[in-house]
Protein backbone atom coordinates (compact mmCIF):
# COMPACT_ATOMS: atom_id res chain seq x y z
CA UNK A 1 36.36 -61.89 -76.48
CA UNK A 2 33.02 -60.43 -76.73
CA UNK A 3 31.61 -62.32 -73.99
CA UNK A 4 34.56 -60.24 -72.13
CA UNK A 5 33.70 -56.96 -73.74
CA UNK A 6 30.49 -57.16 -72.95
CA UNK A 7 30.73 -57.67 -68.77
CA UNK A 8 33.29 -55.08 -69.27
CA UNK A 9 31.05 -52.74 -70.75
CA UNK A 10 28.27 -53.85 -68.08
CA UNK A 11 30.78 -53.21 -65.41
CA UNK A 12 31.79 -49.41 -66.49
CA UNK A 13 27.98 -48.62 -67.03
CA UNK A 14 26.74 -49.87 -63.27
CA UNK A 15 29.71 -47.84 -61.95
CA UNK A 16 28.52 -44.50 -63.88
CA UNK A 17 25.19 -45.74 -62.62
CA UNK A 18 26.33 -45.77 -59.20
CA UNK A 19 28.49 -42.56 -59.41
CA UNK A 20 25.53 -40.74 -60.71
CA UNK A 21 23.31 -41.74 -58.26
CA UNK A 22 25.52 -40.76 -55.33
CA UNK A 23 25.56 -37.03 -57.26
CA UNK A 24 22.29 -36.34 -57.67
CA UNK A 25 21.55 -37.35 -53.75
CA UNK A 26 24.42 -35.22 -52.61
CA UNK A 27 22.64 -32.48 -54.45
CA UNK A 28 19.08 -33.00 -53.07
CA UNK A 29 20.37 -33.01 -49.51
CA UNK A 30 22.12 -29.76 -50.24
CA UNK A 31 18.93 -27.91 -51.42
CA UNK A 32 16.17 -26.92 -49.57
CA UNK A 33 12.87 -28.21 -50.73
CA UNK A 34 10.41 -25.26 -51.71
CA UNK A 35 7.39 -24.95 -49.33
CA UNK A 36 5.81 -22.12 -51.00
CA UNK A 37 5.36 -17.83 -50.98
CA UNK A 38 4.31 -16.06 -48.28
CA UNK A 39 2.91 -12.81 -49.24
CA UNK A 40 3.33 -10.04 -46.87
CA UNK A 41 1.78 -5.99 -47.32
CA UNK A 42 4.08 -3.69 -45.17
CA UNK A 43 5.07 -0.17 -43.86
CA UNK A 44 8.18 0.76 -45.10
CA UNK A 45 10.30 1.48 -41.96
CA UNK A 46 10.96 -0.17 -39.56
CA UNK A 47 8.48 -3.13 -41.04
CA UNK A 48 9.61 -3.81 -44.40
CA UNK A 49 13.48 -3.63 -43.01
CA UNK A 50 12.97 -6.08 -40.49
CA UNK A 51 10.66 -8.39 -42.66
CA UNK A 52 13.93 -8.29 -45.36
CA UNK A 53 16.51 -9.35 -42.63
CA UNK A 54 13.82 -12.35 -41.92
CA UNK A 55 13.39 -12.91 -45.99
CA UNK A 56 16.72 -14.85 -45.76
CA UNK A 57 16.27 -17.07 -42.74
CA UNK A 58 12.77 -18.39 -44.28
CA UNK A 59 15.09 -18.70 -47.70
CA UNK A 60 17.06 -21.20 -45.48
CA UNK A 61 13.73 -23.10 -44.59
CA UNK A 62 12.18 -22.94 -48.22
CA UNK A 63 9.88 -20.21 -47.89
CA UNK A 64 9.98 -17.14 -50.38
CA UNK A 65 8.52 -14.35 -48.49
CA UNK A 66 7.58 -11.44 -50.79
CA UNK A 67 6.78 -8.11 -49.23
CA UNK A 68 4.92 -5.07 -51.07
CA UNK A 69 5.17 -1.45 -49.46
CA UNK A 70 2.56 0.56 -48.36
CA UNK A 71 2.25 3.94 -48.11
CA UNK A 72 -1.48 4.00 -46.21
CA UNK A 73 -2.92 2.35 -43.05
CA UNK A 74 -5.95 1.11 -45.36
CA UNK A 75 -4.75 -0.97 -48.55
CA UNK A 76 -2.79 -3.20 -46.42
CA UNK A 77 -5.92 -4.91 -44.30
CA UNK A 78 -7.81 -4.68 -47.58
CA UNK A 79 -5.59 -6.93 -49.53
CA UNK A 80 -5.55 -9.44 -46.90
CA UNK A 81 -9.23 -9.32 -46.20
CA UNK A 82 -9.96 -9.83 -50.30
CA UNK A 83 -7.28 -12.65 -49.62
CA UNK A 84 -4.49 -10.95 -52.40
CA UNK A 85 -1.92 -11.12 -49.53
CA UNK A 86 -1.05 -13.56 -46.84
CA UNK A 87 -0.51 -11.21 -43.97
CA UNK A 88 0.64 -7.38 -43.01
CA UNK A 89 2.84 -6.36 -40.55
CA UNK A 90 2.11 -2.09 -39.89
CA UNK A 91 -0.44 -2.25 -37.28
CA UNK A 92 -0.99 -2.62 -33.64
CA UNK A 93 -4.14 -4.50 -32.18
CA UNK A 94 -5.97 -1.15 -31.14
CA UNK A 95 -5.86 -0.18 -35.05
CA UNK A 96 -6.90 -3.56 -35.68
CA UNK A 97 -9.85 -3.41 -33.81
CA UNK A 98 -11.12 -0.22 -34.64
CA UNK A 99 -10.75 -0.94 -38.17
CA UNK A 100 -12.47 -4.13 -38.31
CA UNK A 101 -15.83 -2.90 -36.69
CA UNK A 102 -15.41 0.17 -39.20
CA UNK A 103 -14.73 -1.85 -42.24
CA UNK A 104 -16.42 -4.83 -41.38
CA UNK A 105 -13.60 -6.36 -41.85
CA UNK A 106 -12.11 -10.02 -40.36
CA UNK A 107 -8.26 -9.79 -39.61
CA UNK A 108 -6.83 -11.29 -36.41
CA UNK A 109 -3.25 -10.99 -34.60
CA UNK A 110 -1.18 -13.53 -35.70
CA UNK A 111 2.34 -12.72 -33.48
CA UNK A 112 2.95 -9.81 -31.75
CA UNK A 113 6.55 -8.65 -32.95
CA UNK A 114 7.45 -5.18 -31.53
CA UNK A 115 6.24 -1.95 -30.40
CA UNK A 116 7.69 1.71 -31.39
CA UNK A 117 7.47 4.35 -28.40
CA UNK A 118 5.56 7.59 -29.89
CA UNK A 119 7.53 10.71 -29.22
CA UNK A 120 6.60 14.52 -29.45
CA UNK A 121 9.76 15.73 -32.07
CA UNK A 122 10.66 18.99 -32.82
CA UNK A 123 9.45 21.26 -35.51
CA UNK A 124 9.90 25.15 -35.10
CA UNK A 125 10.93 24.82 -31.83
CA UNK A 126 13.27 22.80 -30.04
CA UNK A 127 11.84 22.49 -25.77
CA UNK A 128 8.67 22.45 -25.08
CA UNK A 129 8.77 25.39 -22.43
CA UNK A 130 9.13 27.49 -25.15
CA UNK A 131 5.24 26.83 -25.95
CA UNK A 132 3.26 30.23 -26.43
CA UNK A 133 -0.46 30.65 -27.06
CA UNK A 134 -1.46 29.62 -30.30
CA UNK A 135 1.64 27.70 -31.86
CA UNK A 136 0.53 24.11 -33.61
CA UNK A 137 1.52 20.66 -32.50
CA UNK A 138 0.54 18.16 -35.77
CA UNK A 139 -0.83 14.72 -34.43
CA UNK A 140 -2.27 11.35 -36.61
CA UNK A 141 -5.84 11.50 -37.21
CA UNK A 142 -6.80 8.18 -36.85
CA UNK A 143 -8.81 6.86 -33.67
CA UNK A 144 -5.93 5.31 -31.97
CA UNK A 145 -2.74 6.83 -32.57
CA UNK A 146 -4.69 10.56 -31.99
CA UNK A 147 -5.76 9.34 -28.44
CA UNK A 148 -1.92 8.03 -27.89
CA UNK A 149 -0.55 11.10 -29.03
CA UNK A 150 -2.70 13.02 -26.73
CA UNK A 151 -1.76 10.66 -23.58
CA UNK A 152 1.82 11.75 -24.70
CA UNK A 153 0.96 15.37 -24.37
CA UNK A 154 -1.17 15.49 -21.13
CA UNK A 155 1.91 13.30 -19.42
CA UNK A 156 4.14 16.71 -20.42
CA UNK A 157 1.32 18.96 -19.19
CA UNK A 158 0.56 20.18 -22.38
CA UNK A 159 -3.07 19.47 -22.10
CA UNK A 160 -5.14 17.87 -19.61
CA UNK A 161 -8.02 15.30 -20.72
CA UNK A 162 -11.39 14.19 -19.56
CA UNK A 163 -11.29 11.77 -16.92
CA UNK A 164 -10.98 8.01 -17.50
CA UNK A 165 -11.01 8.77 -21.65
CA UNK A 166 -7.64 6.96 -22.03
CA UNK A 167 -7.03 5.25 -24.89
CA UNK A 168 -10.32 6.49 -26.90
CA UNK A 169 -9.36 10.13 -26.20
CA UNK A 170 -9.99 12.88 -29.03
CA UNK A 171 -9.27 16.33 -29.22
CA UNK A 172 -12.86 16.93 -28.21
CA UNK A 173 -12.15 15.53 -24.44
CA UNK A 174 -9.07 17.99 -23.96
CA UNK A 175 -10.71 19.41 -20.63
CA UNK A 176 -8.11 21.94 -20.07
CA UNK A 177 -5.33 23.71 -22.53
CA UNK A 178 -3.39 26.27 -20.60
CA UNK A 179 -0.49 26.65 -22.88
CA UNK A 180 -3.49 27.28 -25.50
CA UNK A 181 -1.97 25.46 -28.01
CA UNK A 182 -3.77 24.48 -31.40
CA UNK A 183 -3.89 20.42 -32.17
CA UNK A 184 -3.58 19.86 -35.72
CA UNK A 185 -5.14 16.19 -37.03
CA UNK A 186 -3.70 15.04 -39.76
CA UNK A 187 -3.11 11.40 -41.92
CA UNK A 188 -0.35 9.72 -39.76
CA UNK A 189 1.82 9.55 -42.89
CA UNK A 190 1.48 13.91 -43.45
CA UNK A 191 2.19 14.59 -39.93
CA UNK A 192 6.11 14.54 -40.00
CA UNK A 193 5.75 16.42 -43.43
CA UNK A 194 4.84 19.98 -41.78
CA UNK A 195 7.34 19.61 -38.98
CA UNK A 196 8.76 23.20 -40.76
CA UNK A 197 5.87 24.88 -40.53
CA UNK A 198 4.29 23.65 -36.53
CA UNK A 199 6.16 23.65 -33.63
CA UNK A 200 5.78 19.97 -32.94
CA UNK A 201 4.65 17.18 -33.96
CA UNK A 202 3.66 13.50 -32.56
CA UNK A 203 4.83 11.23 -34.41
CA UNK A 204 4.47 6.67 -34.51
CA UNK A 205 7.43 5.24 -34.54
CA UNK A 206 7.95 4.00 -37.96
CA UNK A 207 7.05 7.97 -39.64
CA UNK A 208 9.10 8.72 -37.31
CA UNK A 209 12.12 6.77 -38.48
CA UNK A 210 11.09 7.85 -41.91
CA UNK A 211 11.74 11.29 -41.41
CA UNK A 212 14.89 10.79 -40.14
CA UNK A 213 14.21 11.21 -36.28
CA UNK A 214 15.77 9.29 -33.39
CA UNK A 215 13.99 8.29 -30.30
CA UNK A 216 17.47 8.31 -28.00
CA UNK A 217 18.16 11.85 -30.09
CA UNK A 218 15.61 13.80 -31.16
CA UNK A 219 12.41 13.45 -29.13
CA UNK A 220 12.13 16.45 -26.85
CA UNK A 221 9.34 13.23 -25.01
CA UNK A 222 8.25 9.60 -25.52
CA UNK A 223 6.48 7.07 -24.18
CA UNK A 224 8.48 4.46 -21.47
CA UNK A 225 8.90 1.07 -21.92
CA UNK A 226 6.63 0.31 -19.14
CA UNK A 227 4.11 2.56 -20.29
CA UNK A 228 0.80 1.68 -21.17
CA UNK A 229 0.19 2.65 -23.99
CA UNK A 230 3.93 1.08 -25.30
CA UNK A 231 2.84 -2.24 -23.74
CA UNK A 232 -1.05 -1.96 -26.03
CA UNK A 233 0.33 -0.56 -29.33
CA UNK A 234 2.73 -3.60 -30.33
CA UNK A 235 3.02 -4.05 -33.56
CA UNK A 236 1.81 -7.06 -35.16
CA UNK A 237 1.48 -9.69 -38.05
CA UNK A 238 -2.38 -9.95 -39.00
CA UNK A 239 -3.91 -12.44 -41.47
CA UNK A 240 -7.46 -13.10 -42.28
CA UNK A 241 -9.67 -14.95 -39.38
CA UNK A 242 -8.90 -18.84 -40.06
CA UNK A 243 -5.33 -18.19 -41.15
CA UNK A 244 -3.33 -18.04 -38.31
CA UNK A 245 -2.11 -21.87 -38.48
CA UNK A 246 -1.45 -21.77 -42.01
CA UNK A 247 2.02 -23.28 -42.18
CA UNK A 248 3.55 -20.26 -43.78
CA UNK A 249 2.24 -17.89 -41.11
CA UNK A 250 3.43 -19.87 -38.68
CA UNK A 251 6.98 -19.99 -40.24
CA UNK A 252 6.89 -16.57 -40.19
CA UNK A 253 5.78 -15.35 -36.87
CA UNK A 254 8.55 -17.78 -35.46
CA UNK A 255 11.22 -16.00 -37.75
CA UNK A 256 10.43 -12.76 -36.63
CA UNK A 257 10.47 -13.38 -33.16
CA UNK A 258 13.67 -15.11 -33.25
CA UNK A 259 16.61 -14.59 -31.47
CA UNK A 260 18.51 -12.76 -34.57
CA UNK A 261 15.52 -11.02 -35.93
CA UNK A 262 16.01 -9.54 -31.84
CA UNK A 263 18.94 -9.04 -31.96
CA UNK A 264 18.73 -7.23 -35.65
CA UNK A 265 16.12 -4.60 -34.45
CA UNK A 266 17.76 -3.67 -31.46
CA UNK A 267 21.21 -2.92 -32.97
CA UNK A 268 19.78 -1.14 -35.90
CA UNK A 269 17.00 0.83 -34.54
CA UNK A 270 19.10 1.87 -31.18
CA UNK A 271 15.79 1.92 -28.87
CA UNK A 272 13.26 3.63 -31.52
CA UNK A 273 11.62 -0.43 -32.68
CA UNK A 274 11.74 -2.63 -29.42
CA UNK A 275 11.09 -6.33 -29.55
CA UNK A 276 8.35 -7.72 -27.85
């Protein structure tokens, strides 16, 4: 009898053995095995939107992504310079560029993810034939975006520029201004803050969005798809030189180039953010 009570015992326990084994596989094949955080320094709209939508798919693959708003074109390429973030995604490669030889700084383009036609909104007034001597149109401030701002005027005969100054243009190569119009620099982020008290202003894409303009609705002009300038300024994931194979980078440029990240931009942004 306690020969018998023993197999049975032996028999019950290998079974529980077995049945617990078969659970706990079951369960790892269910979960996704963590690959690590990708850190990611952002503009709030359209970048930080899209980069949430994308949080989710990398879930699915094991990556956390963890994105920190901005509210400045600097602080994001300095934290990923000092190496405190992975990557940012607010810039195109013109920015880039400019502020790298500035700053000597070392960030590269890691994926190029979508570009945001600039448009001239209104602010005072609604057509630009209304235009008289002396009213203000607000523009960004910074190298690039004042010189793509400008292109954006010229091609509505608002100004005329120096020959061959394209994409470096600055107010101080308007050649001709017959509607004698004042060009107000300011911070990219102020510009769409005075809109009540100029009669335009120029505004990126994402301040745009910000302040509650459409492209399709809104803009009394923007730039065309086949433009140059829409075709230079996309916008971009940028890491430190040396980073742009890290695993998690990787991950990430493939997410946000996917076919539903694609499809995600175009039916929330309506034409104002553009895939690349």
């Amino acid at each position: 009898m306690k020969k018998r009570a023993l197999a049975l015992l032996l028999t019950v326990g290998l079974v529980a053995g077995v049945l617990v084994g078969c659970g706990s596989g079951t369960s790892s094949n269910n979960s996704t095995a963590s690959k690590g955080t990708i850190t990611v320094a952002a503009s709030e709209t359209p970048h930080s939107e899209i980069l949430a939508e994308a949080k989710t798919i990398l879930a699915q693959q094991g990556w956390d992504l963890q994105v920190t708003v901005f509210q400045d074109y600097v602080q994001p390429n300095l934290v990923v310079e000092s190496g405190q973030f992975d990557a940012n995604y607010f810039q195109h490669v013109p920015y880039l560029e400019s502020f790298n030889k500035e700053n000597k700084t070392n960030l590269v383009d890691a994926g190029d993810i979508h570009y945001e036609p600039f448009g001239i909104y209104p602010g005072t007034k609604k057509d630009l034939s209304l235009l008289t001597k002396g009213d203000v149109i607000a523009v960004p401030n910074d190298t690039t975006n004042e010189a793509r701002a400008l292109l954006l005027l010229q091609d509505n005969g608002i100004i005329k520029l120096k020959d061959g100054v394209g994409l470096s243009a600055t107010v101080n190569d308007i050649k001709e201004n017959a509607k004698g119009v004042v060009i107000k620099e300011l911070e990219a982020a102020q510009v769409s803050r005075i809109k009540s008290e100029v009669a335009f202003v120029v505004l990126n894409g994402n301040y745009a969005l910000e302040a509650g303009f459409s492209v399709a609705k809104d803009a009394v002009a923007y730039e065309k798809a086949d433009s140059q300038a829409a075709k230079t300024y996309v916008n971009i994931i940028a890491v430190k030189k040396g980073n742009e194979q890290k695993e998690g980078i990787v991950a990430l440029v493939k997410v946000l180039k996917s076919d539903e990240i694609k499809q995600f931009i175009n039916d929330k942004y309506a034409g104002a953010v553009i895939p690349y």
